[in-house]
Protein backbone atom coordinates (compact mmCIF):
# COMPACT_ATOMS: atom_id res chain seq x y z
CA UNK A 1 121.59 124.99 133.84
CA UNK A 2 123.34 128.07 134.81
CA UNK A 3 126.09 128.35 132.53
CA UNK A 4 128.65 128.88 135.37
CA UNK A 5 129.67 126.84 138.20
CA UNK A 6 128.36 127.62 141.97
CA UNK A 7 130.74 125.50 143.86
CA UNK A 8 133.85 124.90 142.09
CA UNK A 9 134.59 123.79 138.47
CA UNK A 10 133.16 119.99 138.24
CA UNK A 11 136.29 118.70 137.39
CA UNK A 12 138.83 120.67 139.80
CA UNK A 13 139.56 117.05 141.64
CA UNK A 14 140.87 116.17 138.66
CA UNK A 15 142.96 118.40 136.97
CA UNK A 16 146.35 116.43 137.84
CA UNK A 17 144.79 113.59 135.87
CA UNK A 18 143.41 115.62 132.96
CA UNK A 19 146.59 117.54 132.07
CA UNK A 20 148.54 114.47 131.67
CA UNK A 21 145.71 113.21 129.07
CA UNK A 22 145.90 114.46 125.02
CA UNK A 23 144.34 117.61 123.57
CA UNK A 24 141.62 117.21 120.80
CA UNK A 25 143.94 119.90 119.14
CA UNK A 26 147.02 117.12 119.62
CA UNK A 27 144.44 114.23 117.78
CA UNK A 28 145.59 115.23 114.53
CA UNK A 29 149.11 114.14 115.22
CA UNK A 30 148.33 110.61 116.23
CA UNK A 31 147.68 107.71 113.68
CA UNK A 32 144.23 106.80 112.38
CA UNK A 33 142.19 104.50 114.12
CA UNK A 34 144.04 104.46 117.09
CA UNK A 35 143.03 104.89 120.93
CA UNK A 36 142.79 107.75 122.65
CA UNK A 37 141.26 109.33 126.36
CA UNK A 38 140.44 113.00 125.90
CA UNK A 39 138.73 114.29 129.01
CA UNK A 40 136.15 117.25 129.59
CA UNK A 41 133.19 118.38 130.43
CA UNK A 42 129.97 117.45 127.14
CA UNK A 43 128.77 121.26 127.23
CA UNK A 44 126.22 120.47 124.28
CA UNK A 45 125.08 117.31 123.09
CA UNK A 46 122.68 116.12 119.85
CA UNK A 47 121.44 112.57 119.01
CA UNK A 48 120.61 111.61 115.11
CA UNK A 49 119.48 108.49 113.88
CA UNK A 50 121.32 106.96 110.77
CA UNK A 51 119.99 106.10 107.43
CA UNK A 52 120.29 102.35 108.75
CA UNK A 53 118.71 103.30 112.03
CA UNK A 54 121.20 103.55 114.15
CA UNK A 55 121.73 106.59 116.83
CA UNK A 56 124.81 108.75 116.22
CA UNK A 57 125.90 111.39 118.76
CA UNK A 58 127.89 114.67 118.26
CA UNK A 59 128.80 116.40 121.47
CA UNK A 60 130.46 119.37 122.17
CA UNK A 61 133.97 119.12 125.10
CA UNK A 62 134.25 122.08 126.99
CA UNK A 63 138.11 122.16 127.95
CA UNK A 64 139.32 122.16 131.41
CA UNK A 65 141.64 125.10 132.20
C-alpha cells in the first residue's frame, strides 16, 4: 500500500451518497442501540478473539473529504 491514491480517491463516485450519510462525530447524538450507515474507507484494521472465542474487530474509518 502506498498511502496515497494514484488514480483518484476510491470513493470519489460516491461522494453525493456519502455526504448525505451521518458522521461518527454525529453518533453520539443518536439513541443507543439504534441503526446507523457511516461510510469510509477501513484505513487500519485488527482482529482479537474473545474470552468465549469469538473474533472481534476494531477498524479504523478514514473520512471522505
Amino acid at each position: 500500500m502506498l498511502g496515497l491514491y494514484v488514480s483518484g480517491h476510491p470513493l470519489a463516485e460516491f461522494a453525493d451518497y456519502l455526504s448525505n450519510l451521518n458522521t461518527i462525530e454525529n453518533l453520539y447524538e443518536e439513541p443507543d442501540k439504534s441503526t446507523q450507515l457511516i461510510g469510509g474507507v477501513i484505513s487500519k484494521l485488527k482482529q482479537i478473539i474473545t474470552k468465549s472465542g469469538q473474533p472481534m474487530y476494531f477498524l479504523t474509518l478514514g473520512r471522505f473529504n
